[in-house]
Protein backbone atom coordinates (compact mmCIF):
# COMPACT_ATOMS: atom_id res chain seq x y z
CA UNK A 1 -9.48 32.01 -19.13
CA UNK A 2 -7.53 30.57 -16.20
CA UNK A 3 -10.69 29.46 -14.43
CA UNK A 4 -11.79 27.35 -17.70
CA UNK A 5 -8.68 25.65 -18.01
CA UNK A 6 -8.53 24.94 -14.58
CA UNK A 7 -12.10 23.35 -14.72
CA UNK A 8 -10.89 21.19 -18.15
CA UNK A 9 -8.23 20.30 -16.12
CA UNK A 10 -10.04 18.71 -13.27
CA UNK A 11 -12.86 17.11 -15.69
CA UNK A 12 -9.65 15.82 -17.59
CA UNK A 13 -7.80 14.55 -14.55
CA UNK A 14 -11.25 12.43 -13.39
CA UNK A 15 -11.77 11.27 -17.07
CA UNK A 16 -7.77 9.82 -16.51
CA UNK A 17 -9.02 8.47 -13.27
CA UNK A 18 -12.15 6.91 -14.56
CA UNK A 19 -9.60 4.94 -17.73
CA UNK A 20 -7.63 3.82 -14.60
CA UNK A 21 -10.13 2.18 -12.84
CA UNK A 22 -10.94 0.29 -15.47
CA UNK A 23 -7.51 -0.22 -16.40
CA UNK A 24 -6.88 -1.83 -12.69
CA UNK A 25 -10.07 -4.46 -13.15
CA UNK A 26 -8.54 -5.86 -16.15
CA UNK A 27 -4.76 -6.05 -15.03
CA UNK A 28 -5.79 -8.03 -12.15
CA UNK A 29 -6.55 -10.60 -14.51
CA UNK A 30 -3.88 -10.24 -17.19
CA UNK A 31 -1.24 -10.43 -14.97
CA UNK A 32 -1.93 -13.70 -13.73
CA UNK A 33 -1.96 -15.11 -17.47
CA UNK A 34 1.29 -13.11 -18.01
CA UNK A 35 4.81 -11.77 -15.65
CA UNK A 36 3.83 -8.47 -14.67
CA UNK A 37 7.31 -7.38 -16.02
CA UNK A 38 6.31 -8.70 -19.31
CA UNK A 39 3.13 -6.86 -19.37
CA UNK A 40 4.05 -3.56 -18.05
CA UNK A 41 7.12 -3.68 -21.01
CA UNK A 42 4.64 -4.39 -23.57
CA UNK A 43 1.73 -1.96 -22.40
CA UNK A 44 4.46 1.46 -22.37
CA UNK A 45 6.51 0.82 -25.35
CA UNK A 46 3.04 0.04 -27.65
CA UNK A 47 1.98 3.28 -25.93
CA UNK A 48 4.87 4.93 -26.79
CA UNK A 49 5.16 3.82 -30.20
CA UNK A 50 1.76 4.69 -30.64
CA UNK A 51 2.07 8.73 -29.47
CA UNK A 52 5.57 8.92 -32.06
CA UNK A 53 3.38 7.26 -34.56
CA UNK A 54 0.76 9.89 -33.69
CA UNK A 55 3.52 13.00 -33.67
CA UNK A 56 6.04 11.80 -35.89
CA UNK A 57 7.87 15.45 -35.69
CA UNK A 58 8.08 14.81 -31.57
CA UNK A 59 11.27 14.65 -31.70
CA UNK A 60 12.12 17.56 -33.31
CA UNK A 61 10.50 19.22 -29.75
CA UNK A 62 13.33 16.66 -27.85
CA UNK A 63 16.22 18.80 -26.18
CA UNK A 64 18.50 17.86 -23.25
CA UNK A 65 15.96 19.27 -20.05
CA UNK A 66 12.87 17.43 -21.63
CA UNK A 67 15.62 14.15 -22.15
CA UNK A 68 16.75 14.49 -18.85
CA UNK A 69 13.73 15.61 -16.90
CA UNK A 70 11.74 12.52 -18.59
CA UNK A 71 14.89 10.07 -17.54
CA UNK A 72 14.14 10.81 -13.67
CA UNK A 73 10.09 10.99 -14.03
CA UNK A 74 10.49 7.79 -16.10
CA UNK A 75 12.11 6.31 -13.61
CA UNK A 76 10.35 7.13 -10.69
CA UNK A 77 7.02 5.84 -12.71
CA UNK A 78 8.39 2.80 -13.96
CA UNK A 79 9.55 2.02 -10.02
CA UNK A 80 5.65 2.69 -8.92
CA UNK A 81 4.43 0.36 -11.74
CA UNK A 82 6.41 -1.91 -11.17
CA UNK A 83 5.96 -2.02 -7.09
CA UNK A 84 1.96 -1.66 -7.99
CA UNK A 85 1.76 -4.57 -9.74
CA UNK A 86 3.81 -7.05 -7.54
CA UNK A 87 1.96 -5.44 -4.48
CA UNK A 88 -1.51 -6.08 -6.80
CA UNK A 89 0.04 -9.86 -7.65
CA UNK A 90 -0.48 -10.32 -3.91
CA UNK A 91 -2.93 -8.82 -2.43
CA UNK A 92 -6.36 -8.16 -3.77
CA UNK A 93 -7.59 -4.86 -6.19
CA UNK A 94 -9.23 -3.18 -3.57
CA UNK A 95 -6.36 -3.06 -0.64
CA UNK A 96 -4.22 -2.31 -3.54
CA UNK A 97 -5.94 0.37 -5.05
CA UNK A 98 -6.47 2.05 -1.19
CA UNK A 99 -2.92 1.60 -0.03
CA UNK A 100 -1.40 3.38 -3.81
CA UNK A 101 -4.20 5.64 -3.08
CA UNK A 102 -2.41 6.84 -0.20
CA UNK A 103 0.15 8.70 -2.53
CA UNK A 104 -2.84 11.39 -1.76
CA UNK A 105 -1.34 12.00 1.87
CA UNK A 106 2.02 11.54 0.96
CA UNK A 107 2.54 14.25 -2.13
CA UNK A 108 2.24 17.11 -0.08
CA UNK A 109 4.76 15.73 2.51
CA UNK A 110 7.33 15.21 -0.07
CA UNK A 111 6.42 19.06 -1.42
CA UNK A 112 7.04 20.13 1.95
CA UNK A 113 10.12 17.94 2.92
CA UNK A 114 12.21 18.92 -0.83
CA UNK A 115 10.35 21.73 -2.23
CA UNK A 116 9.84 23.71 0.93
CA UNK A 117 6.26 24.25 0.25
CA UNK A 118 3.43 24.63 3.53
CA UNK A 119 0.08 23.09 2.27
CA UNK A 120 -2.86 25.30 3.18
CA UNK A 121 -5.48 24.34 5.72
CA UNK A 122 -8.52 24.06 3.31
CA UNK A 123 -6.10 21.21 1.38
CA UNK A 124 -4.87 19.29 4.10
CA UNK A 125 -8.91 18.85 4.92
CA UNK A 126 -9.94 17.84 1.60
CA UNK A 127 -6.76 15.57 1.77
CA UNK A 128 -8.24 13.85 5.06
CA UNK A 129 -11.51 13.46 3.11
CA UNK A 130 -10.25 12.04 0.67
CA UNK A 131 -8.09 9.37 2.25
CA UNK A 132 -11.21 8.26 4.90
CA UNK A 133 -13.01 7.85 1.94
CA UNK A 134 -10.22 5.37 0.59
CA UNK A 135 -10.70 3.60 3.36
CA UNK A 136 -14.36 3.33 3.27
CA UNK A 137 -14.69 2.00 -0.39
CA UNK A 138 -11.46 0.17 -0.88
CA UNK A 139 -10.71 -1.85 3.50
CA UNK A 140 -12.78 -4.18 5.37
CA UNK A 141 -12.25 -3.64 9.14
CA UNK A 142 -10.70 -7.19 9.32
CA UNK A 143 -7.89 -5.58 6.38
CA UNK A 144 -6.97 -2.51 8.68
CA UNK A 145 -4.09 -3.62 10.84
CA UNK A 146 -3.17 -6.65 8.43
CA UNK A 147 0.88 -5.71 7.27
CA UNK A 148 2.41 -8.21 5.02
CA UNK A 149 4.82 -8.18 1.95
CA UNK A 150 2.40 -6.71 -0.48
CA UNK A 151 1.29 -3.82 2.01
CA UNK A 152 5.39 -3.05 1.92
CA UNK A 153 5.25 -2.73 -1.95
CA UNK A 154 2.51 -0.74 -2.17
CA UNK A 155 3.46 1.64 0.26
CA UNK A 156 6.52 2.30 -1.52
CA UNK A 157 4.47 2.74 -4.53
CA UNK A 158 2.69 5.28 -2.77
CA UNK A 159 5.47 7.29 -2.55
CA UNK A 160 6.99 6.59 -5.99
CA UNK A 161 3.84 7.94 -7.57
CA UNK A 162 3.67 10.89 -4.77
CA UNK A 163 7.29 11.74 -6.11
CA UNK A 164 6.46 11.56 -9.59
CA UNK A 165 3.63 13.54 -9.32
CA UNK A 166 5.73 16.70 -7.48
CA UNK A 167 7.99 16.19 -10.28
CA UNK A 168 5.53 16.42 -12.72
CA UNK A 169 4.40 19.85 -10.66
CA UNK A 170 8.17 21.12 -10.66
CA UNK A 171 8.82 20.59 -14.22
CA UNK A 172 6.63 20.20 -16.68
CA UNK A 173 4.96 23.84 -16.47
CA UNK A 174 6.64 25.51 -20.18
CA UNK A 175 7.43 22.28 -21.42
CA UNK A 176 6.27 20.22 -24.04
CA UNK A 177 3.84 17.75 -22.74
CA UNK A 178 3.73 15.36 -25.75
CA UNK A 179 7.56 15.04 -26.34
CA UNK A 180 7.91 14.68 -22.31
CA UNK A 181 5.09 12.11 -22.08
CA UNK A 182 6.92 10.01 -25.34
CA UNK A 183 10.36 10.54 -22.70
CA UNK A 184 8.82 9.25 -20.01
CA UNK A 185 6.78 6.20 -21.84
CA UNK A 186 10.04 4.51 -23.40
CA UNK A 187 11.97 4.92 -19.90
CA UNK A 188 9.58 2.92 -18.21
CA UNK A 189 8.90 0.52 -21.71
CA UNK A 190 12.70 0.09 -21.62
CA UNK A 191 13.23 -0.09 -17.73
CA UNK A 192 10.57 -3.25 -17.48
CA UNK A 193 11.96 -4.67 -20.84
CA UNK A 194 15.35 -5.43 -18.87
CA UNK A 195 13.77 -6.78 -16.10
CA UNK A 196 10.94 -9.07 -18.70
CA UNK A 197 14.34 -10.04 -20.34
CA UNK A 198 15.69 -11.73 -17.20
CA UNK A 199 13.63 -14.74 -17.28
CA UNK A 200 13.14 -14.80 -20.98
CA UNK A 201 10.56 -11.75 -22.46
CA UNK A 202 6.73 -13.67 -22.77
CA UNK A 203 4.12 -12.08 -25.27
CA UNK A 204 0.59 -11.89 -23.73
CA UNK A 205 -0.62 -15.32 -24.64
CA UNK A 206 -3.97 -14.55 -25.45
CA UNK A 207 -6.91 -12.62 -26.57
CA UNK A 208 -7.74 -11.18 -23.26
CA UNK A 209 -4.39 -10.38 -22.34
CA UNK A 210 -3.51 -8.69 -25.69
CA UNK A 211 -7.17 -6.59 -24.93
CA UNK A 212 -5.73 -5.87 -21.63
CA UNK A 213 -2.67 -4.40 -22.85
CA UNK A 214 -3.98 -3.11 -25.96
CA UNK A 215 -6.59 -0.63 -23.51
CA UNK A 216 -3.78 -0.13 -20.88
CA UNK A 217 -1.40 1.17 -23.47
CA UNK A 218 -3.78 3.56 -25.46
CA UNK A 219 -6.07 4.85 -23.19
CA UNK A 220 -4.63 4.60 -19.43
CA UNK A 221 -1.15 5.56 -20.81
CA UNK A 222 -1.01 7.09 -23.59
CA UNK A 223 -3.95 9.27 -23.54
CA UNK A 224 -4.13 9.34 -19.29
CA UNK A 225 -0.05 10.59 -19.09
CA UNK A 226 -0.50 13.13 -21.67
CA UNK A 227 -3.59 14.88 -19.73
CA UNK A 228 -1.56 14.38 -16.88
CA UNK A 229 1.40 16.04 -17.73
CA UNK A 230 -0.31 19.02 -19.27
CA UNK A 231 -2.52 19.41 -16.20
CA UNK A 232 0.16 19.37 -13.95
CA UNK A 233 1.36 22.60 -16.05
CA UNK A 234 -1.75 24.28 -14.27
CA UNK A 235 -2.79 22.51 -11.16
CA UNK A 236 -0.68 22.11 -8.03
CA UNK A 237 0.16 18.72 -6.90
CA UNK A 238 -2.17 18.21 -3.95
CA UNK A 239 -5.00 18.83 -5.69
CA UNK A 240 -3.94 16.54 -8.88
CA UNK A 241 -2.86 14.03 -6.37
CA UNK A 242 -6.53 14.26 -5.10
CA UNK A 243 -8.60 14.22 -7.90
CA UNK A 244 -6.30 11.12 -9.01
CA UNK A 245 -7.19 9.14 -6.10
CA UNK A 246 -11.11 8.83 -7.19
CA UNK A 247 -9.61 6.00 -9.75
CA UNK A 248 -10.72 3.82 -6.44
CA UNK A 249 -14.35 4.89 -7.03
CA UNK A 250 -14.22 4.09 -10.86
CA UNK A 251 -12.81 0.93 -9.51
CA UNK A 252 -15.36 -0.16 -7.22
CA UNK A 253 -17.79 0.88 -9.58
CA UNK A 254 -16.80 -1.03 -12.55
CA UNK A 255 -16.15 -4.35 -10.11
CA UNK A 256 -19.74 -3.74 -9.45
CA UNK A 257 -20.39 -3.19 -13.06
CA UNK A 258 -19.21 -6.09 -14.03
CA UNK A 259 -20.06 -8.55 -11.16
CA UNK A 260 -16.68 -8.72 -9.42
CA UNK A 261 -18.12 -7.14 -6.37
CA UNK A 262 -21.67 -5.89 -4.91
CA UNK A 263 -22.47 -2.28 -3.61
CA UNK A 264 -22.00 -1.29 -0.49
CA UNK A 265 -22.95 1.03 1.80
CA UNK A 266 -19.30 2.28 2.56
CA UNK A 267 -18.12 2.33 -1.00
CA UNK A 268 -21.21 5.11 -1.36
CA UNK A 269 -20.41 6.51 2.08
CA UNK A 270 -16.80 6.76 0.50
CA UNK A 271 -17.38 7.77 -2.40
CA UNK A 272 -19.38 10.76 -0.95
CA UNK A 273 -16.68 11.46 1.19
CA UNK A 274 -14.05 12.08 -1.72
CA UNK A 275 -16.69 14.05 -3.60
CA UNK A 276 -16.70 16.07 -1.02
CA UNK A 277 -13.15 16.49 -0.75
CA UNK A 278 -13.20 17.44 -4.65
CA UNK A 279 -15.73 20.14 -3.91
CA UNK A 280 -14.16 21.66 -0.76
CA UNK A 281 -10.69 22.24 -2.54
CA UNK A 282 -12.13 23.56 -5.76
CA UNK A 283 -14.94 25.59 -4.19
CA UNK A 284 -13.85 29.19 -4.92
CA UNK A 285 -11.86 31.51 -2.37
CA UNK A 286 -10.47 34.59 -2.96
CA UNK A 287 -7.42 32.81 -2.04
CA UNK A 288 -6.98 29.36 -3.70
CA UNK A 289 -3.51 28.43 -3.59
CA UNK A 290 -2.72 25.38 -2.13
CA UNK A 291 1.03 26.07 -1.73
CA UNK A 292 2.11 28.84 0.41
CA UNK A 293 5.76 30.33 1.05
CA UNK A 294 6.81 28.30 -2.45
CA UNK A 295 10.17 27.98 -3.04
CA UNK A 296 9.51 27.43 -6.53
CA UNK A 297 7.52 29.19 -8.56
């Protein structure tokens, strides 16, 4: 039983990643008909509204750890979207999605730096996979030692989203994942409505935009947080945190897809690469843990 819920929760962690991709091809168009800010406070309250509108009774399942414990993971995701999509304002989709990719190296860091938690040999490979294979779909060799404002802003969203994701790990195991998904959803709807509100709230101002938001909100929130949160109630962080980072091959795939880019050979070389990784840390052992020496359990 364990091992089929862990393989639904990988096939539903790449279906989230797959929604993203897509998700990131559109917002680097909608955000430059509307302020990020704007969009990313219309995108999570619809989504939110639509999940209570879903589950009226969710909030009978609301008590003061799932209020509390949604608060700080709200928080820490409305700070990556929010650094995302100024660092995506300035920089093109594919350095973007590489550099937030890089939450991948940095989630097991912060598991070992405030959870006490020694990552196990086999993941700390796949992890190196998986970040050279980043590189190879998502850099040009002229990008690699370019620093500038938007690298800054993504690397903090790296580490937002590598936080969120341990907290995630830490707490959401015997919780409700719906009512802490709602939680979270309005804390980062509300948190991006006060900044929107600064220069005066705009709607999205057309038909694409509203389609942009409309998708976001449903299907890459809504839907993609949910799966998240109740995988993270069975997978350890590492490995979420790696099957999360193949978004950049739905990425590159749908820019192809669609004409926004042509196929290379290091987006396949990289995309092997990363399926590779995928393999080599689910590939049975007779020991598969990928913490060891938890503090937590």
């Amino acid at each position: 039983m364990t091992k089929k819920r862990n393989a639904l929760a990988v096939v539903a962690l790449l279906s989230v990643s797959s929604v993203w991709g897509g998700a990131f091809v559109l917002m680097k168009d909608a955000i430059n008909l509307q302020p990020f800010s704007d969009f990313l406070a219309t995108r999570f309250l619809i989504a939110a509204v639509v999940m209570v509108l879903v589950r009226p009774s969710v909030f009978k399942n609301f008590n003061k750890q799932i209020l509390g414990r949604g608060v700080i993971l709200g928080l820490l995701l409305a700070s990556g979207y929010y650094t995302q999509t100024v660092g995506l304002e300035l920089t093109t989709a594919a350095i973007s999605g590489f550099i937030t990719g890089l939450y991948v190296v940095v989630t097991p860091i912060l598991g070992w730096v405030f959870l006490k938690r020694k990552t196990s040999p086999k993941i700390v490979l796949g992890i190196a996979l998986a970040t050279i294979g980043l590189a190879f779909i998502s850099i040009n060799a002229s990008d690699v030692f370019s620093i500038n404002v938007s690298t800054i802003w993504l690397i903090a969203c790296a580490v937002l989203f590598a936080a969120h994701i341990v907290g995630l790990s830490v707490w959401s195991p015997g919780q409700d994942p719906y009512a802490l998904t709602v939680v979270q959803l309005f804390v980062v709807g509300f948190s991006t409505l006060i900044l929107a509100m600064g220069n005066g709230y705009q709607a999205p101002p057309n038909a694409f935009v509203w389609f942009a938001v409309l998708f976001t909100a449903i299907f890459s929130t809504a839907i993609a947080f949910l799966v998240q949160t109740w995988a993270q109630g069975i997978m350890d962080a590492s490995r979420v945190a790696i099957f999360l980072t193949t978004e950049v091959i739905f990425t590159a795939l749908i820019s192809v897809s669609v004409g926004q880019e042509s196929l290379e050979l290091k987006t396949i070389l990289g995309g092997l690469l990363m399926l590779a990784a995928m393999l080599w840390v689910e590939w049975p052992t007779k020991n598969n843990e990928v913490f060891k020496d938890s503090a937590l359990h």
